[in-house]
Every structure is written in structure tokens, then in C-alpha cells.
PDB file of N, CA and C in Angstrom:
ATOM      1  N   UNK A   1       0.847  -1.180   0.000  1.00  0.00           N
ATOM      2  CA  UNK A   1       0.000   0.000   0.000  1.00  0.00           C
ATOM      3  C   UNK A   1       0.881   1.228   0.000  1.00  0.00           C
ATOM      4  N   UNK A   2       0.446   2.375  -0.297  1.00  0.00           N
ATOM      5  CA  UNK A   2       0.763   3.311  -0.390  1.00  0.00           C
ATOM      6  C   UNK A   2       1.092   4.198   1.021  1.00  0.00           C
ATOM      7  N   UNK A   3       2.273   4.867   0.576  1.00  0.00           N
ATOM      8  CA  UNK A   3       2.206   5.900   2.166  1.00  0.00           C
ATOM      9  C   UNK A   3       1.184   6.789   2.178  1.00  0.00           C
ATOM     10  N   UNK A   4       1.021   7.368   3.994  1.00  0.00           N
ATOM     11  CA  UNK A   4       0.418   7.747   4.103  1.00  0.00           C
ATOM     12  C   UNK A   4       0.900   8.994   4.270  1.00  0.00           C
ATOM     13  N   UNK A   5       0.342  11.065   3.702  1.00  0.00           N
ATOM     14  CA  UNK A   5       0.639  11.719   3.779  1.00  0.00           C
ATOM     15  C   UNK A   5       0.792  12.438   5.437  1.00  0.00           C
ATOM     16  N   UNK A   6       0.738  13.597   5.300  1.00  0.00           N
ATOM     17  CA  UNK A   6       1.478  14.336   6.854  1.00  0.00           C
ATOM     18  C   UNK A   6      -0.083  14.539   7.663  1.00  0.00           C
ATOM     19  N   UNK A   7      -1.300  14.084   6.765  1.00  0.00           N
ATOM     20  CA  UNK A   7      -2.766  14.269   7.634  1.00  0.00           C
ATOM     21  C   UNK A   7      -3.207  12.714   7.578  1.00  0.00           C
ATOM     22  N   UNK A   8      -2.570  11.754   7.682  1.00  0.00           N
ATOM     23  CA  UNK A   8      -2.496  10.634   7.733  1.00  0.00           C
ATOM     24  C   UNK A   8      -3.783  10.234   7.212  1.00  0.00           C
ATOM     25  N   UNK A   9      -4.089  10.739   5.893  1.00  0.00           N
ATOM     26  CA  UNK A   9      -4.760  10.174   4.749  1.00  0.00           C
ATOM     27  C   UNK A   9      -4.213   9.663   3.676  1.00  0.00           C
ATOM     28  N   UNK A  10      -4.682   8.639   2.759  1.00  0.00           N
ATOM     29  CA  UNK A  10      -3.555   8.412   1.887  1.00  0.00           C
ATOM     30  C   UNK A  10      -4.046   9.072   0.486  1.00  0.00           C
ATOM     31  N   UNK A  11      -2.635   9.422  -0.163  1.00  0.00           N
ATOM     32  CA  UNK A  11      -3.084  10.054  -1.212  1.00  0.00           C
ATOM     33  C   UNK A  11      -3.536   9.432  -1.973  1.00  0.00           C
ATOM     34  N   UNK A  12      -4.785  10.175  -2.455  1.00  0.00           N
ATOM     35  CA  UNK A  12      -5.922   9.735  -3.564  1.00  0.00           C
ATOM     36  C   UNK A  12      -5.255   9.158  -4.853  1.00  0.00           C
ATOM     37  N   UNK A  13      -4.028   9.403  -5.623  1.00  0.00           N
ATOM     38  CA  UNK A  13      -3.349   9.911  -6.680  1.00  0.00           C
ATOM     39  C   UNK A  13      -2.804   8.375  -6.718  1.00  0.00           C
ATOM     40  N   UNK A  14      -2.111   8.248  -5.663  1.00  0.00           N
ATOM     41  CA  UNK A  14      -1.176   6.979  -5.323  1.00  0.00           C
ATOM     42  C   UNK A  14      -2.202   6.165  -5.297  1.00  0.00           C
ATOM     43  N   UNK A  15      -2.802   6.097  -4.690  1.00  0.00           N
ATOM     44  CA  UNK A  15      -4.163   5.058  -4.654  1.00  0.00           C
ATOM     45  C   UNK A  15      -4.638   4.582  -5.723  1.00  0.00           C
ATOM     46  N   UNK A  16      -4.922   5.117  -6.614  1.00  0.00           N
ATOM     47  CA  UNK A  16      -5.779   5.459  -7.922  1.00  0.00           C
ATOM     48  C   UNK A  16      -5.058   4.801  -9.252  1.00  0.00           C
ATOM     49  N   UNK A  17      -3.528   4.971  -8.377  1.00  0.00           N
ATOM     50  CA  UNK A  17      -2.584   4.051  -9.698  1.00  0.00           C
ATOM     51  C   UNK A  17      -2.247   2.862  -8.693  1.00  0.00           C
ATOM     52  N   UNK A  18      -1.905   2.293  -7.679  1.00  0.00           N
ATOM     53  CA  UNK A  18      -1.590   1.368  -7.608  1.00  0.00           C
ATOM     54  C   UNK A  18      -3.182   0.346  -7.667  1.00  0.00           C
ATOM     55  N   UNK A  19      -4.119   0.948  -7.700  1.00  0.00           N
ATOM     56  CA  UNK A  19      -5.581   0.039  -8.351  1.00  0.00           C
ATOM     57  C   UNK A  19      -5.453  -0.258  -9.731  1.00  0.00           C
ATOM     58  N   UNK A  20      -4.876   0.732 -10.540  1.00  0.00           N
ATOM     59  CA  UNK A  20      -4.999   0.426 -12.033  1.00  0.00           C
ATOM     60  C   UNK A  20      -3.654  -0.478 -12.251  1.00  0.00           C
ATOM     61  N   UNK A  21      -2.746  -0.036 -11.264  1.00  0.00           N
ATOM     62  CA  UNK A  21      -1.743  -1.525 -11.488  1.00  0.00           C
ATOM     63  C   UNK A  21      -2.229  -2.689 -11.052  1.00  0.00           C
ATOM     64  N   UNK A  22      -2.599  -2.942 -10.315  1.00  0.00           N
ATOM     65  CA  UNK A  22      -3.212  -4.265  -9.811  1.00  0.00           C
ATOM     66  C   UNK A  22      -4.276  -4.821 -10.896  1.00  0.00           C
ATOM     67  N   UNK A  23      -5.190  -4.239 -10.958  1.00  0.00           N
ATOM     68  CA  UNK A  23      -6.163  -4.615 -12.373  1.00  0.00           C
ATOM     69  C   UNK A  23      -5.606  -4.899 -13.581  1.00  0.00           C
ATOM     70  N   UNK A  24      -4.526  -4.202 -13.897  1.00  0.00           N
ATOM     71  CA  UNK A  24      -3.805  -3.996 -15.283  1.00  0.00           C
ATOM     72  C   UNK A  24      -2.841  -5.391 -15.349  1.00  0.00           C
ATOM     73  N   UNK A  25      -2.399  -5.694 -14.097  1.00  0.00           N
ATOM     74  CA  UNK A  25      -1.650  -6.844 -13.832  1.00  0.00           C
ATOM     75  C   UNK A  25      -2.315  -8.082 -13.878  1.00  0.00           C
ATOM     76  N   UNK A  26      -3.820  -8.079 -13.099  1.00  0.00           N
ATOM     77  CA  UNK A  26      -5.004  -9.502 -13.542  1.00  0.00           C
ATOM     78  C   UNK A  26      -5.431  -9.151 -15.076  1.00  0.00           C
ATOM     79  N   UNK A  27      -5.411  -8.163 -15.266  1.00  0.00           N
ATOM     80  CA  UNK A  27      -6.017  -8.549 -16.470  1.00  0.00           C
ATOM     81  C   UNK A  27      -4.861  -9.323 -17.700  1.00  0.00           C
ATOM     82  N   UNK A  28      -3.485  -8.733 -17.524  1.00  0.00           N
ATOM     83  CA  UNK A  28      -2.775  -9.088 -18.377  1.00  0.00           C
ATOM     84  C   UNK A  28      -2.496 -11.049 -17.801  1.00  0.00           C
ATOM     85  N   UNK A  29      -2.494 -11.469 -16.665  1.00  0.00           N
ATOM     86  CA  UNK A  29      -2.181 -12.965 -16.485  1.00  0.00           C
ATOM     87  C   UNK A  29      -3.264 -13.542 -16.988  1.00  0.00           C
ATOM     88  N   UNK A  30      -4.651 -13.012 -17.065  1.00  0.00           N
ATOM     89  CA  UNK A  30      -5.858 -13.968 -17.501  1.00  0.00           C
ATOM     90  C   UNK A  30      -5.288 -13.858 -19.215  1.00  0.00           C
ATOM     91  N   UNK A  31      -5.234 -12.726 -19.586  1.00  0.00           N
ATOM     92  CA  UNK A  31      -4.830 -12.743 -21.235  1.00  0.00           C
ATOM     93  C   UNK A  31      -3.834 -13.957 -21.318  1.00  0.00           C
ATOM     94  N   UNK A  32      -2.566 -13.830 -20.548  1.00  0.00           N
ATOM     95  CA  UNK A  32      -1.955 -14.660 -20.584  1.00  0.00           C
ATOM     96  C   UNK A  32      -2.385 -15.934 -20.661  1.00  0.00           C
ATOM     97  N   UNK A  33      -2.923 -16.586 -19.579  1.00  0.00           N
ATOM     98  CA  UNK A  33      -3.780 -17.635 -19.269  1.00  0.00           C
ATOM     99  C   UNK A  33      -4.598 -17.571 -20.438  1.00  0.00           C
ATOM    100  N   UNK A  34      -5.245 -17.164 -21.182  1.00  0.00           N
ATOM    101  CA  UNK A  34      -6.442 -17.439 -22.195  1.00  0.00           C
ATOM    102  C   UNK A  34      -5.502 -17.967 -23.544  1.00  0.00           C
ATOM    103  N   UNK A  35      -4.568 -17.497 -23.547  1.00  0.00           N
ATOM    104  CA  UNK A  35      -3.942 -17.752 -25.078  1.00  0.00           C
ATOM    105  C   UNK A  35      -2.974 -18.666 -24.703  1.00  0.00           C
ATOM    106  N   UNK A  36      -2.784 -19.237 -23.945  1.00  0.00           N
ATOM    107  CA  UNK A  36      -1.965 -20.836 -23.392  1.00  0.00           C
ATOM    108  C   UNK A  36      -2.585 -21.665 -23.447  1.00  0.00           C
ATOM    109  N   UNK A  37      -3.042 -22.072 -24.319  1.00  0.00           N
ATOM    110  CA  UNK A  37      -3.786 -23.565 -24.552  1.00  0.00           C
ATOM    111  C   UNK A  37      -3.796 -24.043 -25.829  1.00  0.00           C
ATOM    112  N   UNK A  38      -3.978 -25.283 -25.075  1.00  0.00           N
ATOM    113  CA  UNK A  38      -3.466 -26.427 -26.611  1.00  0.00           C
ATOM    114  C   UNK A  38      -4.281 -26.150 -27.586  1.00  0.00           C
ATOM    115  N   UNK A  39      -4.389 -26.228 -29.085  1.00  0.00           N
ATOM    116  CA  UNK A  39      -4.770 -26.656 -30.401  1.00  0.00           C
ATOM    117  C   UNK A  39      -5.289 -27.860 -30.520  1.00  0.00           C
ATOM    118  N   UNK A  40      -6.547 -28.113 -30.765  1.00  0.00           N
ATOM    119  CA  UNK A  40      -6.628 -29.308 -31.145  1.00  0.00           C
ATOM    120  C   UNK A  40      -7.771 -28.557 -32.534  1.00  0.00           C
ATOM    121  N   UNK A  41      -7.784 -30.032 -33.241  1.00  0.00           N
ATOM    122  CA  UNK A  41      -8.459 -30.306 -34.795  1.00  0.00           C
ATOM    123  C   UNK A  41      -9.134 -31.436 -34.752  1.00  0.00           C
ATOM    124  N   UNK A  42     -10.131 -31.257 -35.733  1.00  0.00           N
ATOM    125  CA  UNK A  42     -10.826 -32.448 -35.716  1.00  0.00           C
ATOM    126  C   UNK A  42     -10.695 -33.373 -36.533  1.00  0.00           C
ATOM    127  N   UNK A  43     -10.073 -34.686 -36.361  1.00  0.00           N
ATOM    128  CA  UNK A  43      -9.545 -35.155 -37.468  1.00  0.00           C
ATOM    129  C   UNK A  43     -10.678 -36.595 -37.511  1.00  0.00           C
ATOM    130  N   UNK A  44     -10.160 -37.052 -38.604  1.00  0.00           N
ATOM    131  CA  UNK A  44     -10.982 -38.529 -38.775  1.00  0.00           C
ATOM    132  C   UNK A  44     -10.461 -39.212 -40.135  1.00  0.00           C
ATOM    133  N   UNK A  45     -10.694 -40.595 -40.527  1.00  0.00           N
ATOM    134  CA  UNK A  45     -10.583 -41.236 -41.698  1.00  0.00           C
ATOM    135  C   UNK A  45     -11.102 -40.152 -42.963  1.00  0.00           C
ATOM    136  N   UNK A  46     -10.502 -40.076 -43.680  1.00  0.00           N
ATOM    137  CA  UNK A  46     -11.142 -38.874 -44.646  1.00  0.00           C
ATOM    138  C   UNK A  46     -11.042 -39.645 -46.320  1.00  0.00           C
ATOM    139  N   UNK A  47     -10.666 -40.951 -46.042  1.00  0.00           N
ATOM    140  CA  UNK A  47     -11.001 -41.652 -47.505  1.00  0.00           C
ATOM    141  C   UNK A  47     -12.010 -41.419 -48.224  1.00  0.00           C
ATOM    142  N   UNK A  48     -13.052 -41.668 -47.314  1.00  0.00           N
ATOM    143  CA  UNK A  48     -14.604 -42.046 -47.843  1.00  0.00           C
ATOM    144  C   UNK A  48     -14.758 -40.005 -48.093  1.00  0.00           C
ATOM    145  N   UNK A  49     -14.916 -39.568 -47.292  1.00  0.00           N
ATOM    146  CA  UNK A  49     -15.486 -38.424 -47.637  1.00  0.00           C
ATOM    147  C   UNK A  49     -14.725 -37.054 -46.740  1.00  0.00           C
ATOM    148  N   UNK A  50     -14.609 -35.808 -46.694  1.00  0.00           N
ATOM    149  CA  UNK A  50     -13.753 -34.733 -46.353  1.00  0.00           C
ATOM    150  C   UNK A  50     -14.411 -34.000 -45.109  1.00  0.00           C
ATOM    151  N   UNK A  51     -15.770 -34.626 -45.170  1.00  0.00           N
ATOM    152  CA  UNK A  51     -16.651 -34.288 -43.763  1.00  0.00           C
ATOM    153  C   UNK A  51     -17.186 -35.180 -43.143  1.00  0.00           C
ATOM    154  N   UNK A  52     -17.348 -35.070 -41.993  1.00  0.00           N
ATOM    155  CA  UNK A  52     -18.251 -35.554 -40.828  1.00  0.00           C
ATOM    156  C   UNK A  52     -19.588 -35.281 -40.533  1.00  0.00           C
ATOM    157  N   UNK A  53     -20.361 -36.113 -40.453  1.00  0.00           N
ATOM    158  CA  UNK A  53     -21.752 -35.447 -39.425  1.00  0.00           C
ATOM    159  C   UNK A  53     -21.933 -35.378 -38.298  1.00  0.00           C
ATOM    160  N   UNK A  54     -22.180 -34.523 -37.177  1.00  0.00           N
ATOM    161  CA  UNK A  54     -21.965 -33.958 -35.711  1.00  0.00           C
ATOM    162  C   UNK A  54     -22.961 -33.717 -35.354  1.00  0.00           C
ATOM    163  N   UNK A  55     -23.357 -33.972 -34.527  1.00  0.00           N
ATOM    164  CA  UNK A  55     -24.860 -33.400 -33.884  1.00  0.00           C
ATOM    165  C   UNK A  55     -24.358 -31.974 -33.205  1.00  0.00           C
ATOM    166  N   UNK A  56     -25.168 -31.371 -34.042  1.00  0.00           N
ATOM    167  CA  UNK A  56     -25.080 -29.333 -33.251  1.00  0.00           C
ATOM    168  C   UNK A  56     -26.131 -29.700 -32.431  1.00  0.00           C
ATOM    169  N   UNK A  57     -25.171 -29.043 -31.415  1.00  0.00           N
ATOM    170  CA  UNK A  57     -26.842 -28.415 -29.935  1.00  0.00           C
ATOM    171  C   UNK A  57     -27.324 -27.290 -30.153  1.00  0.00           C
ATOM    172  N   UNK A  58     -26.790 -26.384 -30.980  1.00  0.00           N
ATOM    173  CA  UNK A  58     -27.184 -24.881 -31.150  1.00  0.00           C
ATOM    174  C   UNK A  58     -28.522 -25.546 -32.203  1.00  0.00           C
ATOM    175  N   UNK A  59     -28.245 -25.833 -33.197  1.00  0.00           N
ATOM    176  CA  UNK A  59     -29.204 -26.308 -34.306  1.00  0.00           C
ATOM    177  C   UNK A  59     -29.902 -27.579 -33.970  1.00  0.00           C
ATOM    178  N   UNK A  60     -29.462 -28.093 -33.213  1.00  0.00           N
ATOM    179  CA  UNK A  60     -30.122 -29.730 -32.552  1.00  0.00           C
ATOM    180  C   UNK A  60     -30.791 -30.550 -33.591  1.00  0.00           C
ATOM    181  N   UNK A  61     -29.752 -30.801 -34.457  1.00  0.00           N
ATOM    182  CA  UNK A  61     -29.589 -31.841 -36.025  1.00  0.00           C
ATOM    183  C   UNK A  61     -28.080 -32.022 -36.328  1.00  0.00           C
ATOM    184  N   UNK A  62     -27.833 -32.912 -37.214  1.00  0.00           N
ATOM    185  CA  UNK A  62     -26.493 -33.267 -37.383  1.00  0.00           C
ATOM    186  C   UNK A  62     -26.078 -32.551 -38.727  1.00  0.00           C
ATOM    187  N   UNK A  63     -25.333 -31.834 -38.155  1.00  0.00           N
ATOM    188  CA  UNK A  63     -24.357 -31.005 -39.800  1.00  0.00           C
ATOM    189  C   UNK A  63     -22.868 -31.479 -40.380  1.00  0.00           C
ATOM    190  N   UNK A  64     -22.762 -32.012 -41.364  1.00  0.00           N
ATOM    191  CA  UNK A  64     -21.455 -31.823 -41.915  1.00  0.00           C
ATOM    192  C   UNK A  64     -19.749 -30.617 -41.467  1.00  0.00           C
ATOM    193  N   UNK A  65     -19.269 -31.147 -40.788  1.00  0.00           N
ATOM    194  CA  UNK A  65     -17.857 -30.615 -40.494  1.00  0.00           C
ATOM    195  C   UNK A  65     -16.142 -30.983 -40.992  1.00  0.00           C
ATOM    196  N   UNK A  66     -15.953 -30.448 -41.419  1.00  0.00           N
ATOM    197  CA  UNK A  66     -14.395 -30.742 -42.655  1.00  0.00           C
ATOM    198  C   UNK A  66     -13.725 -31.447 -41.985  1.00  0.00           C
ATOM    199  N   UNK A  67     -12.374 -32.122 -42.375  1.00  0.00           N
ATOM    200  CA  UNK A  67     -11.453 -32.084 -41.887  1.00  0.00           C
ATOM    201  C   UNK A  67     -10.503 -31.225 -41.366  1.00  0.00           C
ATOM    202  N   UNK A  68      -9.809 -31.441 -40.004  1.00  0.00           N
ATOM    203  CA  UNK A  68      -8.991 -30.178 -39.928  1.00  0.00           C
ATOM    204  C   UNK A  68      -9.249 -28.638 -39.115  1.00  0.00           C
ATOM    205  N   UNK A  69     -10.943 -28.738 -39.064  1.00  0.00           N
ATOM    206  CA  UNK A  69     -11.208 -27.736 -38.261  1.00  0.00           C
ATOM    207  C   UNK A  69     -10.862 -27.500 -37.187  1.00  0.00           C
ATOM    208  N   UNK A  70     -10.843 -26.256 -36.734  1.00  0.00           N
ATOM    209  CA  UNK A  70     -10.179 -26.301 -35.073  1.00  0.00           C
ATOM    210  C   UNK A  70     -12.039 -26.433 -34.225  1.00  0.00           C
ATOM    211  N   UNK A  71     -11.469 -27.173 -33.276  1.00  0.00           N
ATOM    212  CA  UNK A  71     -12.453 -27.596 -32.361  1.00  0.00           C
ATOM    213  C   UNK A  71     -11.415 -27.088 -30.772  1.00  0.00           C
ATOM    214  N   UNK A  72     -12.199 -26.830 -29.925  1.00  0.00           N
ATOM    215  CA  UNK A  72     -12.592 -26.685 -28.228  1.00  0.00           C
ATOM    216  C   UNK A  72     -13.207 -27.384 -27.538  1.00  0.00           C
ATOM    217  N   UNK A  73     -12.418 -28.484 -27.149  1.00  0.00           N
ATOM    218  CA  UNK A  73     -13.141 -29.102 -25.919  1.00  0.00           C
ATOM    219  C   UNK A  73     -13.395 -28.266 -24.907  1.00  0.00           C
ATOM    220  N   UNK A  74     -14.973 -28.246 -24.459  1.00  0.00           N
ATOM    221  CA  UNK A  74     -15.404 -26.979 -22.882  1.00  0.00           C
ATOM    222  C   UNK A  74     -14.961 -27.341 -21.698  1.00  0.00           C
ATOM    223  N   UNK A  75     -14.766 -29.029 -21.535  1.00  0.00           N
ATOM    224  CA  UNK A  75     -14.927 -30.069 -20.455  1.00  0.00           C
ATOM    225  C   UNK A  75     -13.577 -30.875 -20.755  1.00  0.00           C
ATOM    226  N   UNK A  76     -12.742 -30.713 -19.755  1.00  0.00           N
ATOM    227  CA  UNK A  76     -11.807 -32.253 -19.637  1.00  0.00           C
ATOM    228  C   UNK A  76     -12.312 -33.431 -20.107  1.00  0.00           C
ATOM    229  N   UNK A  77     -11.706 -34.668 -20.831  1.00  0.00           N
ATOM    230  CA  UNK A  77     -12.190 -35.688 -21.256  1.00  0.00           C
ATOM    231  C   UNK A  77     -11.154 -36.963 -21.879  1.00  0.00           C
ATOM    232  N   UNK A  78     -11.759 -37.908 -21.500  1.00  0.00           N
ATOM    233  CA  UNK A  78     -10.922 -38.983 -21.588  1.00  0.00           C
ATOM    234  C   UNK A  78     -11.324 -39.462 -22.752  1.00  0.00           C
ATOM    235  N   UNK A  79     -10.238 -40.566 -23.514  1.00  0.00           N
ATOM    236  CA  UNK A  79     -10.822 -41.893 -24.851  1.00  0.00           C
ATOM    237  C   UNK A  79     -11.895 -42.429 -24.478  1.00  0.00           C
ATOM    238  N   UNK A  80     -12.051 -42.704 -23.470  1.00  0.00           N
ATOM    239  CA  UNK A  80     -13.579 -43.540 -22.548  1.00  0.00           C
ATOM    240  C   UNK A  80     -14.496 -43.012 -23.042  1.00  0.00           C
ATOM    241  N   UNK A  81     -14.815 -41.082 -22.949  1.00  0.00           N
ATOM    242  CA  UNK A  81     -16.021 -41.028 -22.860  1.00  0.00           C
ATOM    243  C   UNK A  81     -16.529 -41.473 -24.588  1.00  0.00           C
ATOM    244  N   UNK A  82     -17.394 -41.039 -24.659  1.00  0.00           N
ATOM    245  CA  UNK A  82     -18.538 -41.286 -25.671  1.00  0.00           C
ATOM    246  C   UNK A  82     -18.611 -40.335 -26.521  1.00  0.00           C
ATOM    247  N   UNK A  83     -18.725 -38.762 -26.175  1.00  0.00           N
ATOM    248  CA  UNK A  83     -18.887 -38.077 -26.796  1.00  0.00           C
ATOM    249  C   UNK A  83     -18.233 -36.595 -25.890  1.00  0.00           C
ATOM    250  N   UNK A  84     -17.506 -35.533 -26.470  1.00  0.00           N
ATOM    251  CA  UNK A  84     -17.117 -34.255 -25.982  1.00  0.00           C
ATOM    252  C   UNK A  84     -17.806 -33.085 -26.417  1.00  0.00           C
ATOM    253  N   UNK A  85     -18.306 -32.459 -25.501  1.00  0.00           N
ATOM    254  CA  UNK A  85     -18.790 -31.569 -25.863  1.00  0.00           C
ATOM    255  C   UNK A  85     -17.725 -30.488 -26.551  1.00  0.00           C
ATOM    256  N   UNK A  86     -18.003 -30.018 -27.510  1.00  0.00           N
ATOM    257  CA  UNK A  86     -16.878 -29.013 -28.126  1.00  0.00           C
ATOM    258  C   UNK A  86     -17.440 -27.807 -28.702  1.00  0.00           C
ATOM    259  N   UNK A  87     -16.752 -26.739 -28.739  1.00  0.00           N
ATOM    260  CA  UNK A  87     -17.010 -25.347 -29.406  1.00  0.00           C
ATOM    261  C   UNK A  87     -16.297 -25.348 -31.170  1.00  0.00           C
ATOM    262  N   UNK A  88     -17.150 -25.440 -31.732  1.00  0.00           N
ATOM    263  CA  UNK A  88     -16.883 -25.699 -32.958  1.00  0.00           C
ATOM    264  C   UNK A  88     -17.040 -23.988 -33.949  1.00  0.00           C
ATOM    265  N   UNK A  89     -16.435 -23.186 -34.015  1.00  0.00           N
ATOM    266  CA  UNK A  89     -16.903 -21.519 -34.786  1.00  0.00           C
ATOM    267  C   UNK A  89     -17.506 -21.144 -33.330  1.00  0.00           C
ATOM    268  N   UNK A  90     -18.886 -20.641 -33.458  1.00  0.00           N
ATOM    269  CA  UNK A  90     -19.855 -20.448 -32.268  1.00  0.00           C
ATOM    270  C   UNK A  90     -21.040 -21.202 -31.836  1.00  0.00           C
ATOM    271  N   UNK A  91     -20.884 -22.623 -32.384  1.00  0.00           N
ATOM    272  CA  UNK A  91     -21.648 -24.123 -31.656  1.00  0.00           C
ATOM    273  C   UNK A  91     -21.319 -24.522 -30.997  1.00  0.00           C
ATOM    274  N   UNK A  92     -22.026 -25.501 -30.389  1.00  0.00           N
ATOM    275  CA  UNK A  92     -21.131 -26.239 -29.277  1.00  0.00           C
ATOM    276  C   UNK A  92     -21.969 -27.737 -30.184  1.00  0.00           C
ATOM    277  N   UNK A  93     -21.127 -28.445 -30.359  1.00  0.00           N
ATOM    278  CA  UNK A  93     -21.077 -29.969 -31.128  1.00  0.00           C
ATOM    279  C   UNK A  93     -20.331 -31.017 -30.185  1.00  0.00           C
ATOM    280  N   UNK A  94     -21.106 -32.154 -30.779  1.00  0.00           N
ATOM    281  CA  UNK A  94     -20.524 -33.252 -29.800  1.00  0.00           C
ATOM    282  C   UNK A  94     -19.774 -34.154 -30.912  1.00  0.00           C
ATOM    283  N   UNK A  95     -18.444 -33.913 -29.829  1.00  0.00           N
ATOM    284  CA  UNK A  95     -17.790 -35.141 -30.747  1.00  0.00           C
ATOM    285  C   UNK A  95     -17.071 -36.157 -30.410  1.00  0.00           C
ATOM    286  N   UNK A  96     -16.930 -37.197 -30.940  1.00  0.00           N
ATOM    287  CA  UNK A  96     -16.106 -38.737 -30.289  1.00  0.00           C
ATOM    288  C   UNK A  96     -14.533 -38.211 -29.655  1.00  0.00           C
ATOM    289  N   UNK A  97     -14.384 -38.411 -28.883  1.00  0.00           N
ATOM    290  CA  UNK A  97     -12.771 -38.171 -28.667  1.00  0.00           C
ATOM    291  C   UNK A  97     -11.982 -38.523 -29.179  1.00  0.00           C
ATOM    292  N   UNK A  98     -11.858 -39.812 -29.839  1.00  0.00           N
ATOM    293  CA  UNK A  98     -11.017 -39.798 -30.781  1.00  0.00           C
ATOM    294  C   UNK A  98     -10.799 -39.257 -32.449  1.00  0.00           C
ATOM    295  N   UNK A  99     -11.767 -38.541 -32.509  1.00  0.00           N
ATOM    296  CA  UNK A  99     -11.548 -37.470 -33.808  1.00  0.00           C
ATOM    297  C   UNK A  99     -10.910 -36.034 -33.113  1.00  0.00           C
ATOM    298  N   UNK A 100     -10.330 -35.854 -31.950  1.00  0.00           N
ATOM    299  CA  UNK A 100     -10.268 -35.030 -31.460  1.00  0.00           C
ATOM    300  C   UNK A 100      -8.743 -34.987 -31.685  1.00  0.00           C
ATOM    301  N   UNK A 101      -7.876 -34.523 -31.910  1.00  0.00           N
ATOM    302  CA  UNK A 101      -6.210 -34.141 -32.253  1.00  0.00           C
ATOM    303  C   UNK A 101      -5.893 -33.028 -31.558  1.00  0.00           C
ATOM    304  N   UNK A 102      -5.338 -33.153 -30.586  1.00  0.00           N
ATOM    305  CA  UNK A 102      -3.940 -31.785 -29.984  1.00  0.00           C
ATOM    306  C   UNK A 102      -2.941 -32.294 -30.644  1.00  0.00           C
ATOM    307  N   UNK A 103      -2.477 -30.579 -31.391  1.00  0.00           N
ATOM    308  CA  UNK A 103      -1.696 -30.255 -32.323  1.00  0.00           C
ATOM    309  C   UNK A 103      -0.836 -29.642 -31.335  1.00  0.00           C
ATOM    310  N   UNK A 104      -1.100 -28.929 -30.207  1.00  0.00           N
ATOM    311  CA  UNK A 104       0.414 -28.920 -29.631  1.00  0.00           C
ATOM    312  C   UNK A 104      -0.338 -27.298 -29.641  1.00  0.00           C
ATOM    313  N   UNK A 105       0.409 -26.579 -28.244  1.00  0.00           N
ATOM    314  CA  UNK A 105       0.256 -25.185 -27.702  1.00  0.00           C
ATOM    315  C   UNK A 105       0.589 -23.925 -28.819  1.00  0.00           C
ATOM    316  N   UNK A 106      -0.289 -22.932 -28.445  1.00  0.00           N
ATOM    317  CA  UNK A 106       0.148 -21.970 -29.422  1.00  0.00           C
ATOM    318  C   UNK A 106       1.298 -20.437 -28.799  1.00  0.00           C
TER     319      UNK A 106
END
């Protein structure tokens, strides 16, 4: 904290910046924190065809998705489960975990 002046109030001035440092400082570790995370893509056998069908929850029907797209898992998830919920553009789609590829941190 800041000293306190000769009427043992503290100055407003000093105050006023060591708040905007402190804020300026969370805000820059969450930035930090937000852009540290892995890459993953959605990959799959792509012989037969260059897309997938996914069940959208936004649209709640199954749409065609490329190879290669970047996908967001929302939820931690293992090979076990069944299906991951993922952020696909601005959907959230469910997909098998193993079409799921980390490409490695950006």
C-alpha cells in the first residue's frame, strides 16, 4: 500500500494508480492464461469423404464438419467417454474423442 501523507490520509493519486496496477496486472495474467492452450483439430478417416456429421446443440440436427477444423473441448475428457462436448466456430457440437487431435500449444 501506499504511504500515508502528513494528515495521515492516503493520497488519492497513489491510490488510484496502484488500483490500475493491480487490475492492469489480472487482467494481463488472464490474457496470458487465455492464449496458453493447446490446439486441437478435428480429425478422422477422410477416404470415404472430407466431412463428418456432428450433432449441433445450437441447431439440434447433425451437420457436416471438414477435416482439420479447429475444435474446443469446454470439459476435460478422456478416450472412454462417448462423446465431448466441443465449441466448434460459435456451436457447441458433440464429438467422439477420438476425432479429437492436440496439435500442440500456441
Amino acid at each position: 500500500m501506499s504511504v500515508s501523507n502528513m494528515s495521515g490520509s492516503t493520497g488519492i493519486n497513489s491510490l488510484i494508480q496502484e488500483l490500475e496496477n493491480l487490475v492492469g496486472d489480472h487482467w494481463v495474467e488472464n490474457a496470458l492464461v487465455d492464449m496458453c492452450k493447446p490446439t486441437y483439430i478435428l480429425q478422422f478417416d477422410k477416404t470415404e469423404s472430407n466431412k463428418i456429421w456432428l450433432y449441433n446443440e445450437v441447431h439440434r440436427t447433425f451437420l457436416p464438419y471438414p477435416w482439420g477444423v479447429q475444435v474446443e473441448p469446454l470439459d476435460e475428457y478422456t478416450q472412454q467417454d462417448k462423446e465431448v462436448a466441443c465449441m466448434i466456430g460459435h456451436d457447441v457440437v458433440m464429438v467422439p474423442p477420438n476425432y479429437i487431435l492436440d496439435i500442440g500449444w500456441h
